[in-house]
N, C-alpha and C. Protein backbone atom coordinates (compact mmCIF):
# COMPACT_ATOMS: atom_id res chain seq x y z
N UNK A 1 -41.55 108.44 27.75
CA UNK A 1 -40.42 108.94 28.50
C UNK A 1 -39.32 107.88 28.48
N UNK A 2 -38.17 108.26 28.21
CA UNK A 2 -36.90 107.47 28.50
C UNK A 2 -35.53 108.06 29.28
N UNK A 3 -35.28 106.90 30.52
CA UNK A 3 -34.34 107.72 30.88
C UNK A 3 -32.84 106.83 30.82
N UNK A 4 -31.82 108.13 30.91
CA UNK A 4 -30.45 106.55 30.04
C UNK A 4 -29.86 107.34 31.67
N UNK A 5 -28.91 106.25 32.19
CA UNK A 5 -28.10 106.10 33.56
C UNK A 5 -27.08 105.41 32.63
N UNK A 6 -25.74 106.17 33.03
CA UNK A 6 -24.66 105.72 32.39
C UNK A 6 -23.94 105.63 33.66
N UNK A 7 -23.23 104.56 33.84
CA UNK A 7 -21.72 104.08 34.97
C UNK A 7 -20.91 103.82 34.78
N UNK A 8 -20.22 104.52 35.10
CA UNK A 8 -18.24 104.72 34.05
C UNK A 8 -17.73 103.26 35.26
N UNK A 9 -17.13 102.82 34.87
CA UNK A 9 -15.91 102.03 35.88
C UNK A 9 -14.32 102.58 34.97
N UNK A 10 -13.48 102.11 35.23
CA UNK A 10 -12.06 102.55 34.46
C UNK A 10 -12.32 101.36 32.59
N UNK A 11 -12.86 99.85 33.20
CA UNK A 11 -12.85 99.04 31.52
C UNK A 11 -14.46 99.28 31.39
N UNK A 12 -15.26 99.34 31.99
CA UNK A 12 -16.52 99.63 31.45
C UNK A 12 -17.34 100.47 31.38
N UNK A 13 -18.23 100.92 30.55
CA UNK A 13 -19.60 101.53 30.56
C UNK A 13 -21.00 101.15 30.40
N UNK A 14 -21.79 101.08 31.79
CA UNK A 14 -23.04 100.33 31.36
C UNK A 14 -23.89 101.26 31.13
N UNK A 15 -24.67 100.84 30.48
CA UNK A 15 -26.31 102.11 29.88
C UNK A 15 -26.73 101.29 30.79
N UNK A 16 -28.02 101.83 31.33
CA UNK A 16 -29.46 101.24 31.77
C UNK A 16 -30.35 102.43 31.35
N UNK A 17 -31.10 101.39 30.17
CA UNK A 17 -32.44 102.29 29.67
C UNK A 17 -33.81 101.98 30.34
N UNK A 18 -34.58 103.22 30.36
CA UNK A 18 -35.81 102.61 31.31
C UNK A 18 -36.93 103.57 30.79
N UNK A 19 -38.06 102.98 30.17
CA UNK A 19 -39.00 103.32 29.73
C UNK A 19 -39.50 102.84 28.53
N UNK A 20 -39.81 103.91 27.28
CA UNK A 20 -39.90 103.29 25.79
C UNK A 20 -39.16 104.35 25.11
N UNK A 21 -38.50 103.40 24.27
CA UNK A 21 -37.57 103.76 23.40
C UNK A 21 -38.02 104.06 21.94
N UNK A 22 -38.76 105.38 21.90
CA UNK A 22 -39.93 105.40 20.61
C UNK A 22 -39.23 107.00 19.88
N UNK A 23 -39.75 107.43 19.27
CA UNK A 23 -39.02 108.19 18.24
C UNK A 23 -38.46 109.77 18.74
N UNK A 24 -39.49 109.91 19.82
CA UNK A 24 -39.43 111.32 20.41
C UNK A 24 -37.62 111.26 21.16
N UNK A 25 -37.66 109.89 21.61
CA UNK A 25 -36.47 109.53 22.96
C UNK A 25 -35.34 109.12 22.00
N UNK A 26 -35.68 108.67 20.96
CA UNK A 26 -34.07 108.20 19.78
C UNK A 26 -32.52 109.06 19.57
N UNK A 27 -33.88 110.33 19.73
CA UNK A 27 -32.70 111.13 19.01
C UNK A 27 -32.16 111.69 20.07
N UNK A 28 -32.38 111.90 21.59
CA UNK A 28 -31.70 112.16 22.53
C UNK A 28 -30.44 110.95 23.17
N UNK A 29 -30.58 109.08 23.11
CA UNK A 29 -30.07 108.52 23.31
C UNK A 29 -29.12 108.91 21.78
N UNK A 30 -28.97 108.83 20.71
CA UNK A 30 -28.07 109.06 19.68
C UNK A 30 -27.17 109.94 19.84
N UNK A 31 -28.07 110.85 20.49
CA UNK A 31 -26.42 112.10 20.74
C UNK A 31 -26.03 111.53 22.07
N UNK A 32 -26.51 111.48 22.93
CA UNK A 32 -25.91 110.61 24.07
C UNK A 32 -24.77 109.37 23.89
N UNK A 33 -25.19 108.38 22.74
CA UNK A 33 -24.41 107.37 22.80
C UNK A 33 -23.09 108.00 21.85
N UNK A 34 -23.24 108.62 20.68
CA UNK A 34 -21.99 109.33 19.94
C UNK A 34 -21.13 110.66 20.30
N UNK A 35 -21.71 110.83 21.81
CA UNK A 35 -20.77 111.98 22.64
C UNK A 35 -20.16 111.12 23.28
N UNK A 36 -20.30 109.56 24.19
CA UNK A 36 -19.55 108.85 24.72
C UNK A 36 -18.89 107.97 23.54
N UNK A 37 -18.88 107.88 22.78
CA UNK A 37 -18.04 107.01 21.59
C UNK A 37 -16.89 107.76 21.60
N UNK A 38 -17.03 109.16 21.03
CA UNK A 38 -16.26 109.70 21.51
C UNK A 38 -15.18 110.24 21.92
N UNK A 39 -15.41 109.91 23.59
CA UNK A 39 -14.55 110.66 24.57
C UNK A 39 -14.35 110.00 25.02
N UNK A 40 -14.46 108.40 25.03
CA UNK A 40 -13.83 106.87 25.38
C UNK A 40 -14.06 106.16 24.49
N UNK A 41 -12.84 105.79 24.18
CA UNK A 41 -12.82 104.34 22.99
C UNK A 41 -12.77 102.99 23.59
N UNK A 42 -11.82 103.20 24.66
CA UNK A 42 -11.48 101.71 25.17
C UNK A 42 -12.52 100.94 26.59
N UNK A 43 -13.19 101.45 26.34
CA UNK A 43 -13.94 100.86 27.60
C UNK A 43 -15.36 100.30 26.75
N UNK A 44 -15.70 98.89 27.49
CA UNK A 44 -16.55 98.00 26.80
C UNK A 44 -17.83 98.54 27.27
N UNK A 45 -18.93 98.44 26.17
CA UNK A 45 -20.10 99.26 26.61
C UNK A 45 -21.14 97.95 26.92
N UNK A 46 -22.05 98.23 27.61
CA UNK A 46 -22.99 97.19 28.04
C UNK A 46 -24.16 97.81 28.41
N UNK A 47 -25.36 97.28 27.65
CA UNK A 47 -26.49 98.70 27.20
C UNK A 47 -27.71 97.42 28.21
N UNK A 48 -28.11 97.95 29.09
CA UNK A 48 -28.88 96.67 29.62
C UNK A 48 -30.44 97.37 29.69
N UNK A 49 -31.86 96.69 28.67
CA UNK A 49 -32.53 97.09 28.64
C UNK A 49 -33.81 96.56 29.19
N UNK A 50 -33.53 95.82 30.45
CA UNK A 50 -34.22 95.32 31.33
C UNK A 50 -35.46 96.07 31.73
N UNK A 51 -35.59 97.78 31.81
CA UNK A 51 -36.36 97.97 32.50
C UNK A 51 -37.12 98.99 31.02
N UNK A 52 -37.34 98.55 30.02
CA UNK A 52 -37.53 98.97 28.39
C UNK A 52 -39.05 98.13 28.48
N UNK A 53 -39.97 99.34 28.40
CA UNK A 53 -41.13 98.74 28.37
C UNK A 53 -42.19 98.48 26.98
N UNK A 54 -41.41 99.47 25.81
CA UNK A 54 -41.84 99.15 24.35
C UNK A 54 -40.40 100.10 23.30
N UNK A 55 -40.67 99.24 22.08
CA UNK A 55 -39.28 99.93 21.11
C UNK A 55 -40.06 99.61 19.91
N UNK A 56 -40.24 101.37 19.54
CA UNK A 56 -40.73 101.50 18.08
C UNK A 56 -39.35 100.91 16.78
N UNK A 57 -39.87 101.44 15.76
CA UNK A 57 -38.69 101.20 14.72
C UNK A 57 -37.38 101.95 14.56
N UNK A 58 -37.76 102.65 14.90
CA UNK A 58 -36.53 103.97 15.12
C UNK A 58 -35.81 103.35 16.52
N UNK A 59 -36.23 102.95 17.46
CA UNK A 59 -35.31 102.37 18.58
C UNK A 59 -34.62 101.01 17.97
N UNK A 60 -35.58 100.15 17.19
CA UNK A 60 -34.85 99.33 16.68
C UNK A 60 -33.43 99.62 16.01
N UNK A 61 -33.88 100.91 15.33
CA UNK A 61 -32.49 101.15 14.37
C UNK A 61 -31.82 101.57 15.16
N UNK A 62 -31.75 102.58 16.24
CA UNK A 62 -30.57 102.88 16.92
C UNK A 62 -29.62 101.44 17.82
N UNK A 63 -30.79 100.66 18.22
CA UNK A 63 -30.34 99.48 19.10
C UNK A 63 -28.99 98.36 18.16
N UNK A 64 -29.76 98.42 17.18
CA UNK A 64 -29.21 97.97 15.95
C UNK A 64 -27.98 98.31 15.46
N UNK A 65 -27.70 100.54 15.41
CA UNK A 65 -26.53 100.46 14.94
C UNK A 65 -25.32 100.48 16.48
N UNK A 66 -25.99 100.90 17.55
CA UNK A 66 -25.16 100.37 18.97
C UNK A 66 -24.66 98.77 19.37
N UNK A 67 -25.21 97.90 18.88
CA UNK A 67 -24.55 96.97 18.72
C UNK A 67 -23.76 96.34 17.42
N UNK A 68 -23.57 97.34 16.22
CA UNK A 68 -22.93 97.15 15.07
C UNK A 68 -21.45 98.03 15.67
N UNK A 69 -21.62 98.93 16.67
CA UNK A 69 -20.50 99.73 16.76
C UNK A 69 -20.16 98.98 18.22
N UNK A 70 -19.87 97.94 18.54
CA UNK A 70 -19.63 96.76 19.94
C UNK A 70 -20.75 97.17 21.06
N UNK A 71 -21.63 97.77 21.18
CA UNK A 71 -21.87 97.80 22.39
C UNK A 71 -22.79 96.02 23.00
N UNK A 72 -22.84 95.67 23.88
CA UNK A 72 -23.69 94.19 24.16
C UNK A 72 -25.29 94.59 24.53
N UNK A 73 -26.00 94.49 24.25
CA UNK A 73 -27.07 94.74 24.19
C UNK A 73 -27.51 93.30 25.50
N UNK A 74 -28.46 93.89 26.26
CA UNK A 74 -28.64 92.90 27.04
C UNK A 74 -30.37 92.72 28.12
N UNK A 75 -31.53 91.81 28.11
CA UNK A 75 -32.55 91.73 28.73
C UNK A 75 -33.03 90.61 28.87
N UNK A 76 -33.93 90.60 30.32
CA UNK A 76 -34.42 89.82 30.64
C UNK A 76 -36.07 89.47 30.18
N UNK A 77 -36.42 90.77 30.05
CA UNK A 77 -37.92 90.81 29.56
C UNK A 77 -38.08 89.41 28.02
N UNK A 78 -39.03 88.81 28.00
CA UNK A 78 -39.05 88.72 26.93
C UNK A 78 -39.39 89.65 25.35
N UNK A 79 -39.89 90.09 25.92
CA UNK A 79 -40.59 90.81 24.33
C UNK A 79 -39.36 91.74 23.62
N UNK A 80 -38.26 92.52 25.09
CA UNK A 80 -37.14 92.71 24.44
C UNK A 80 -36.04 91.72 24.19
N UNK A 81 -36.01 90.46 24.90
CA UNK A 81 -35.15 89.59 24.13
C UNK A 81 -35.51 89.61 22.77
N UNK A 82 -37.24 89.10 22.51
CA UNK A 82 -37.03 89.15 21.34
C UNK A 82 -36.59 90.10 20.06
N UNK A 83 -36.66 91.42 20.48
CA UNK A 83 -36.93 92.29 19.45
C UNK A 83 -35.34 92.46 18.96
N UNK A 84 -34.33 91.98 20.17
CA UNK A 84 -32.73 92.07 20.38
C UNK A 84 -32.15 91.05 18.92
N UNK A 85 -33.42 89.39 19.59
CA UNK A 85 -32.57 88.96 18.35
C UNK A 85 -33.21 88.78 17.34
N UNK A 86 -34.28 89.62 16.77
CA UNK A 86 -34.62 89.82 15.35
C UNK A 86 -33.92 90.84 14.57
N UNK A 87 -33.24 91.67 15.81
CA UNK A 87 -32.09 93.06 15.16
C UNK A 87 -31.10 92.63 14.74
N UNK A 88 -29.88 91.82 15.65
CA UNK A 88 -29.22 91.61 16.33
C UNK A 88 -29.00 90.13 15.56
N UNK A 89 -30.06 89.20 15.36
CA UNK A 89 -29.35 87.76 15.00
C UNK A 89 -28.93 87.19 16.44
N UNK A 90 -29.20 87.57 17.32
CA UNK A 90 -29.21 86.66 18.79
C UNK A 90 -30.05 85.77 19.42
């Protein structure tokens, strides 16, 4: 199960993802993140995956092309720090 909480401010948009980000849940955050691409350009996105408890390969790739298109990818967990900067180069 994955659930995405999006919070508009007027300059920002934060994601908070919470669960696992595995192949069934990809393709629902994908249309999610390219319906807000979108219908706001100018507001900075900030994807915080603190509460991300496993990410298959397919989450990798989406995580991957959301921070190729600016969003900041961001956690405290380790196991998703790491997986951030083996994608990511962080």
């Amino acid at each position: 199960m994955l659930r995405i909480t999006i919070t508009n401010t007027a300059t920002l948009e934060r994601w908070s993802l919470h669960g696992r980000l595995v192949a069934p849940w990809v393709a629902e955050l994908k249309a999610t993140w390219n319906t807000a691409r979108r219908t706001v350009r100018r507001r900075r996105r900030i994807v915080n995956l603190d509460e991300v408890t496993f990410i298959d390969k397919s989450g990798e790739q989406i995580l991957r092309a959301m921070s190729k298109q600016g969003a900041r990818l961001v956690a405290s967990d380790v196991y998703v720090r790491h997986v951030l900067a083996r994608i990511c180069g962080k």
